[in-house]
C-alpha atoms as a PDB file:
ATOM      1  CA  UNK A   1       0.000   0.000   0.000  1.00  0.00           C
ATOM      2  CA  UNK A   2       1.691   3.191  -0.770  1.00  0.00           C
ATOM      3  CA  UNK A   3       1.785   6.170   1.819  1.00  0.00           C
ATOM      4  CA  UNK A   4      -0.927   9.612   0.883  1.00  0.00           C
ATOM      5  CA  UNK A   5      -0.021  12.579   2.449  1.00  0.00           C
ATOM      6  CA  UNK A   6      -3.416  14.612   3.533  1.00  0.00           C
ATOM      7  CA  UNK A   7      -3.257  18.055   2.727  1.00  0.00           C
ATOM      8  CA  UNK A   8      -2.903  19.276   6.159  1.00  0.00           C
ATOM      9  CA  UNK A   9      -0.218  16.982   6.703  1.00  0.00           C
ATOM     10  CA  UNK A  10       1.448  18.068   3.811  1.00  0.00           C
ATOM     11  CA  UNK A  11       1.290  21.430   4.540  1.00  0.00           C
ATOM     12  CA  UNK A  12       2.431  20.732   8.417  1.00  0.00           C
ATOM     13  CA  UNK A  13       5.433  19.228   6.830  1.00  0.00           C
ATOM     14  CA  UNK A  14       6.207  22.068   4.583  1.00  0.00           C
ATOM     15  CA  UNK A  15       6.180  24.826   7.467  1.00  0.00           C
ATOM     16  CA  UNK A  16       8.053  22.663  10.266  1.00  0.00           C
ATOM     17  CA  UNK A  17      10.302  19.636   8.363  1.00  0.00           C
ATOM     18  CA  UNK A  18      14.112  20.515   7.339  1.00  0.00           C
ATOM     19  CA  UNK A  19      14.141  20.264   3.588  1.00  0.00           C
ATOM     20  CA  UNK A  20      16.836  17.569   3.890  1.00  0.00           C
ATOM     21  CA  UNK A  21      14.306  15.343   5.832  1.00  0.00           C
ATOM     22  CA  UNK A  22      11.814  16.157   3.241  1.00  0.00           C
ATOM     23  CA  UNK A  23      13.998  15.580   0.182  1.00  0.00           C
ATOM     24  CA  UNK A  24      14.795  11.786   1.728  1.00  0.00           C
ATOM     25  CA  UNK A  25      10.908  11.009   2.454  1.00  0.00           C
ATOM     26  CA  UNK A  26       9.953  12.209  -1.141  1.00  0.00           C
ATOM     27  CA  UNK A  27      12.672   9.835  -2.558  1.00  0.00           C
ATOM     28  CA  UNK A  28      11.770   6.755  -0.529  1.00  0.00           C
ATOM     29  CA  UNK A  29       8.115   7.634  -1.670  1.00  0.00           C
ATOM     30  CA  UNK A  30       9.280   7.890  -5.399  1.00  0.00           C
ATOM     31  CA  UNK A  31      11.227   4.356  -4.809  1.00  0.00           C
ATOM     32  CA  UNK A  32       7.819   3.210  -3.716  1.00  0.00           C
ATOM     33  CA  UNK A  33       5.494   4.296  -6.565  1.00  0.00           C
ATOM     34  CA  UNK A  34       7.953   3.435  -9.720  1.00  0.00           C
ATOM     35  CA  UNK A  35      11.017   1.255  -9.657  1.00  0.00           C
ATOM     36  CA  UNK A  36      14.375   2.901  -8.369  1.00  0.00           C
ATOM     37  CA  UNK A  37      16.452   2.000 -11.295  1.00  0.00           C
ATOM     38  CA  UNK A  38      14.255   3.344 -13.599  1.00  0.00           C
ATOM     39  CA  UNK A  39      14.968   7.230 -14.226  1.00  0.00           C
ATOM     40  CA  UNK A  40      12.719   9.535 -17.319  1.00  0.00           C
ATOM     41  CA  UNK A  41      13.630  12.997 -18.229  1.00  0.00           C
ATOM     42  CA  UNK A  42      11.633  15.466 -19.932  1.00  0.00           C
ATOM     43  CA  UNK A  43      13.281  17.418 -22.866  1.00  0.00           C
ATOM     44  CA  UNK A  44      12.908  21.435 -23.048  1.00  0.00           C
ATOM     45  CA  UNK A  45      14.314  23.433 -25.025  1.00  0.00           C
ATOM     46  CA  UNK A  46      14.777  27.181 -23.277  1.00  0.00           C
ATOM     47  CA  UNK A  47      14.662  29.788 -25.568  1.00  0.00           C
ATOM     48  CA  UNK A  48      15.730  33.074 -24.028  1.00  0.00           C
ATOM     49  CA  UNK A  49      13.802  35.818 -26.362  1.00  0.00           C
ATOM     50  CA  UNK A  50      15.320  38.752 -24.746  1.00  0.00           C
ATOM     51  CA  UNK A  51      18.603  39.417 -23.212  1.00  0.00           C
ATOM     52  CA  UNK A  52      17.353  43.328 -21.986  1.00  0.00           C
ATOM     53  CA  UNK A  53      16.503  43.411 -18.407  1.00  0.00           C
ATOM     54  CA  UNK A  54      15.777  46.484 -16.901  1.00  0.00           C
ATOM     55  CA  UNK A  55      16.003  44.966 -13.122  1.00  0.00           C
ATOM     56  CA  UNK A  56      19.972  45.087 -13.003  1.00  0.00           C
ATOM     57  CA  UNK A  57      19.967  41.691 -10.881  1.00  0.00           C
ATOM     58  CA  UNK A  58      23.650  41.443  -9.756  1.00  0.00           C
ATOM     59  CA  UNK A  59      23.378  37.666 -10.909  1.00  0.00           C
ATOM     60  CA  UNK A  60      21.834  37.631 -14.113  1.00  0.00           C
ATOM     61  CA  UNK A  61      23.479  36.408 -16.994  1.00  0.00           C
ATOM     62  CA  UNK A  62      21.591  38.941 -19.110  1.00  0.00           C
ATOM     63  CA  UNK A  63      24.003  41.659 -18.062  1.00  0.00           C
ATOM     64  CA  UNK A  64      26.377  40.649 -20.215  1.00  0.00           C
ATOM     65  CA  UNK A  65      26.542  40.543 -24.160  1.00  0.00           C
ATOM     66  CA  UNK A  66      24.902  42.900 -26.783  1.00  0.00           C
ATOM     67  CA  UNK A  67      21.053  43.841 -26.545  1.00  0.00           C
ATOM     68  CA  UNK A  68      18.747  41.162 -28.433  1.00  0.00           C
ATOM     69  CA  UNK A  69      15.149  40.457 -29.084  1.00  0.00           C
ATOM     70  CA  UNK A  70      14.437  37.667 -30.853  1.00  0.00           C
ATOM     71  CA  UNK A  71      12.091  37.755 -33.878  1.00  0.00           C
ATOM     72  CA  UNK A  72       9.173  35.687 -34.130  1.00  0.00           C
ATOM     73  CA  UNK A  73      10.791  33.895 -37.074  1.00  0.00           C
ATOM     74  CA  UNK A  74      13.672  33.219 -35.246  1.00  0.00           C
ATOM     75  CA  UNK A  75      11.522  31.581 -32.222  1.00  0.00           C
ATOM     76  CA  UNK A  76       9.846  29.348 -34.684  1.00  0.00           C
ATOM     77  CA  UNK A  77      13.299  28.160 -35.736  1.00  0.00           C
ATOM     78  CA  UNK A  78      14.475  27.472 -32.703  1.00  0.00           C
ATOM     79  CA  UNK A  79      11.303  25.444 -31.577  1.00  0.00           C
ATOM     80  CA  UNK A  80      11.249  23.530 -34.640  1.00  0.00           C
ATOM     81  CA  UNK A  81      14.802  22.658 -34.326  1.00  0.00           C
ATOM     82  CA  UNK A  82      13.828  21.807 -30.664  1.00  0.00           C
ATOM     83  CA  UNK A  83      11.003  20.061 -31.871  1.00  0.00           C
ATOM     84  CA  UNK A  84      13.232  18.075 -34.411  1.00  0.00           C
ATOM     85  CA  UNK A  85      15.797  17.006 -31.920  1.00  0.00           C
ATOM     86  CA  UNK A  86      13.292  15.725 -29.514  1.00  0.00           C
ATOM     87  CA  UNK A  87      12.382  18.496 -26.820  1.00  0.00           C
ATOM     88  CA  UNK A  88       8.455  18.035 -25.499  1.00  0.00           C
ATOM     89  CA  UNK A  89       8.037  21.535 -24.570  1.00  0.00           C
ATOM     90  CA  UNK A  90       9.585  24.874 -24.500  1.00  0.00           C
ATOM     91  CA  UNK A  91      10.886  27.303 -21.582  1.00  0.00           C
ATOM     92  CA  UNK A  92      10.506  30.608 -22.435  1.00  0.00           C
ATOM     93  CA  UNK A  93      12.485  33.191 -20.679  1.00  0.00           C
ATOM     94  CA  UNK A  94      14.146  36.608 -20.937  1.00  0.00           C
ATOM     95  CA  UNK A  95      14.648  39.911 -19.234  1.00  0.00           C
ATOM     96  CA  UNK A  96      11.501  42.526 -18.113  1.00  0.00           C
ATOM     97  CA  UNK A  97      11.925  44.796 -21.385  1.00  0.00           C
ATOM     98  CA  UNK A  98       8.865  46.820 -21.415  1.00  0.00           C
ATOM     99  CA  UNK A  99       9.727  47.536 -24.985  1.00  0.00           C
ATOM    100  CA  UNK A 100       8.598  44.089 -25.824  1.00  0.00           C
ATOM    101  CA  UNK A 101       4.641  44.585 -27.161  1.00  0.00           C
ATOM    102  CA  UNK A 102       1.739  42.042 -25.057  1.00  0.00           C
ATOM    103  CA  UNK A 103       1.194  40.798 -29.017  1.00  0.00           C
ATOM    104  CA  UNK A 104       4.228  39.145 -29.592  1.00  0.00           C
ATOM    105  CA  UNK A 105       3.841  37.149 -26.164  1.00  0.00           C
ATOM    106  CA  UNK A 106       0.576  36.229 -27.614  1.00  0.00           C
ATOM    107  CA  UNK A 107       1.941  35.394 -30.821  1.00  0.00           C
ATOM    108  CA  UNK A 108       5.061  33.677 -29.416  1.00  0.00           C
ATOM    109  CA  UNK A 109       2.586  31.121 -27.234  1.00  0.00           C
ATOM    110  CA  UNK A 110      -0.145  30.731 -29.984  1.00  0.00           C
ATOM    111  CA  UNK A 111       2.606  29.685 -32.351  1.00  0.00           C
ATOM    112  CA  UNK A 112       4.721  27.219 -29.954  1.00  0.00           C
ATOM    113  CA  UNK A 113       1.265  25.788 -28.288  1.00  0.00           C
ATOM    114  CA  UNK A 114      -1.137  26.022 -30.325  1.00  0.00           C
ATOM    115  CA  UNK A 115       0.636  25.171 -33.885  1.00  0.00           C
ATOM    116  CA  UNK A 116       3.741  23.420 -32.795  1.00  0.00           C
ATOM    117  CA  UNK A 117       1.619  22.108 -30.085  1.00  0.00           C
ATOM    118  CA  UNK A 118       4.176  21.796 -27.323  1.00  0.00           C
ATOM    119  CA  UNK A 119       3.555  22.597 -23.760  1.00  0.00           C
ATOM    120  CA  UNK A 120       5.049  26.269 -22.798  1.00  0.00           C
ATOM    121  CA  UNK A 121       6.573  27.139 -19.131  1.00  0.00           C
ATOM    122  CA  UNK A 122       7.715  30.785 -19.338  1.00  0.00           C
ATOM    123  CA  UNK A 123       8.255  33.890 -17.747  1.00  0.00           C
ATOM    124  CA  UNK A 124       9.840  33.938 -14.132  1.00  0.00           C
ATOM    125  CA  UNK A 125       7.896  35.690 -12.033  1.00  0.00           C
ATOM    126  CA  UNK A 126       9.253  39.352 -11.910  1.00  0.00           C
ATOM    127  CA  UNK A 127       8.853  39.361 -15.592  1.00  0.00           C
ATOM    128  CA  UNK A 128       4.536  39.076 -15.225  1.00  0.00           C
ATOM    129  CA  UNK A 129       4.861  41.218 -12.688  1.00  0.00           C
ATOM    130  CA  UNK A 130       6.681  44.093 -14.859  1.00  0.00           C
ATOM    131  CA  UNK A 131       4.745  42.926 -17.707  1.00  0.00           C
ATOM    132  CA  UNK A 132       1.180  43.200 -15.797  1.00  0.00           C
ATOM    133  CA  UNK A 133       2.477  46.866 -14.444  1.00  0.00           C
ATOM    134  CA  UNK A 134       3.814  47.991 -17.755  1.00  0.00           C
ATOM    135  CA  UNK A 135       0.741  46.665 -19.402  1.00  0.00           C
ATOM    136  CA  UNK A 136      -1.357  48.859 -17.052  1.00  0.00           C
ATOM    137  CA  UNK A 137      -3.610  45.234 -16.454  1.00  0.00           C
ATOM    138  CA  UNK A 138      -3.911  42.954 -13.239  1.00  0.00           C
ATOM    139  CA  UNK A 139      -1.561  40.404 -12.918  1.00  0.00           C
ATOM    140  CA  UNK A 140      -4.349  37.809 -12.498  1.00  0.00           C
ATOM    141  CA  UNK A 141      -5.500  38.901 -16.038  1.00  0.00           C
ATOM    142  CA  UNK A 142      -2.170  38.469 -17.665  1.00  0.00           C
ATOM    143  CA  UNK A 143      -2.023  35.103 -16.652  1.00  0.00           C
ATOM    144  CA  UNK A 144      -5.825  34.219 -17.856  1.00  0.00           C
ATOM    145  CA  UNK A 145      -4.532  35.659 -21.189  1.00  0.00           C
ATOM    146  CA  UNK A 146      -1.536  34.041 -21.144  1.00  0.00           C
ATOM    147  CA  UNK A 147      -3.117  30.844 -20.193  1.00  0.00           C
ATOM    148  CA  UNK A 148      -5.353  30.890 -22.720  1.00  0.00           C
ATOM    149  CA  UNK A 149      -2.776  31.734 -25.735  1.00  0.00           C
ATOM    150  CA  UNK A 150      -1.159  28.187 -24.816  1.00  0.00           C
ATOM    151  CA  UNK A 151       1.279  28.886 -21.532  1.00  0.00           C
ATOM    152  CA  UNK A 152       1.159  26.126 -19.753  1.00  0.00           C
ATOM    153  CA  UNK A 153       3.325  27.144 -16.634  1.00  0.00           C
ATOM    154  CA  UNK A 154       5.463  29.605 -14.903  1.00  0.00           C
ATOM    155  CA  UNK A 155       8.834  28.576 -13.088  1.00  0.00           C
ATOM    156  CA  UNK A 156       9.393  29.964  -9.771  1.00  0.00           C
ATOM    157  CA  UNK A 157      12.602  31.386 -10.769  1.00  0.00           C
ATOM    158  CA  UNK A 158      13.464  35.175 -10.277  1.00  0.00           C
ATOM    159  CA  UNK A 159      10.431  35.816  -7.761  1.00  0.00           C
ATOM    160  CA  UNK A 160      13.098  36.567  -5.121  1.00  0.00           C
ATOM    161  CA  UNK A 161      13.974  39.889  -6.336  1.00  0.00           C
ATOM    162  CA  UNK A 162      10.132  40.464  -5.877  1.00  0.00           C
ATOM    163  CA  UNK A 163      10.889  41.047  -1.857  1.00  0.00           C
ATOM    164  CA  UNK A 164      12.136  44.002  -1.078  1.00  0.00           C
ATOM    165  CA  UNK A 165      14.851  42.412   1.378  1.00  0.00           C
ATOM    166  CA  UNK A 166      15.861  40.659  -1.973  1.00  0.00           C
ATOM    167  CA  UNK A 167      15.761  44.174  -4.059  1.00  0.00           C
ATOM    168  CA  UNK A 168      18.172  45.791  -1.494  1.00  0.00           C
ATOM    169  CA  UNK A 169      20.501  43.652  -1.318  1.00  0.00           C
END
């Protein structure tokens, strides 16, 4: 019989266990469900559309190299390729340019979802946030539009330099 974590349990665990502890249990329960010497990957291909950012993260890799936006043609090309080589789904990601128009995010998604027909993750975070704000919309209405041009998820990279501890530092 395999072990089911309630909700509240899981939740209890997620405030009060050390991630180490939790890291071991979620393994053992992984060893449980499938068999341990069997491991599957899933294939992504990122594609990084912009290299402008105008947060100035001290750790970005976008600070360096010349200023880029990728054309929609050159998206395509990359997915395809992608595509081609044997990626299930694309990770979009770039830099908050507020230069960058709401269409071609719309375009961008319709294209790699809803004609290449691969899953999309994309945009960290800070980069709906700047996009909702420079977009003058709610951010819960970006992502209903987003969602519904084909993004299938957002990563829960960059949110740190949401906090303001984070920004100050």
């Amino acid at each position: 019989m395999h072990r089911v974590l309630s909700k509240d349990k899981a939740l209890h665990l997620l405030k009060t266990a050390h991630y180490a502890d939790l890291a071991k249990d979620a393994h053992a329960l992984r060893n449980e469900l499938h068999n341990p010497k069997e491991v599957s990957y899933t294939v992504f291909q990122i594609i990084n559309y912009t290299n402008i950012c105008e947060i100035g993260c001290s750790f970005c890799s976008f600070k360096n190299g010349k200023p880029y936006t990728l054309e929609l043609e050159e998206i395509e090309e990359q997915a395809r390729q992608a595509k081609a080589r044997g990626a299930v789904g694309i990770f979009l990601q770039g830099g908050v340019n507020s230069e960058i128009l709401l269409g071609y995010y719309f375009q961008v998604l319709e294209f790699l979802a809803k004609k290449l027909k691969m899953p999309v993750r994309g945009f960290s975070p800070v980069e709906l946030f700047h996009l909702a704000k420079a977009k003058d919309i709610s951010l819960n209405a970006l992502l209903k539009e987003l969602k519904f041009m084909g993004l299938s998820s957002v990563p829960g990279a960059g949110a740190e330099i949401m906090t303001p501890r984070m920004r100050k530092i």
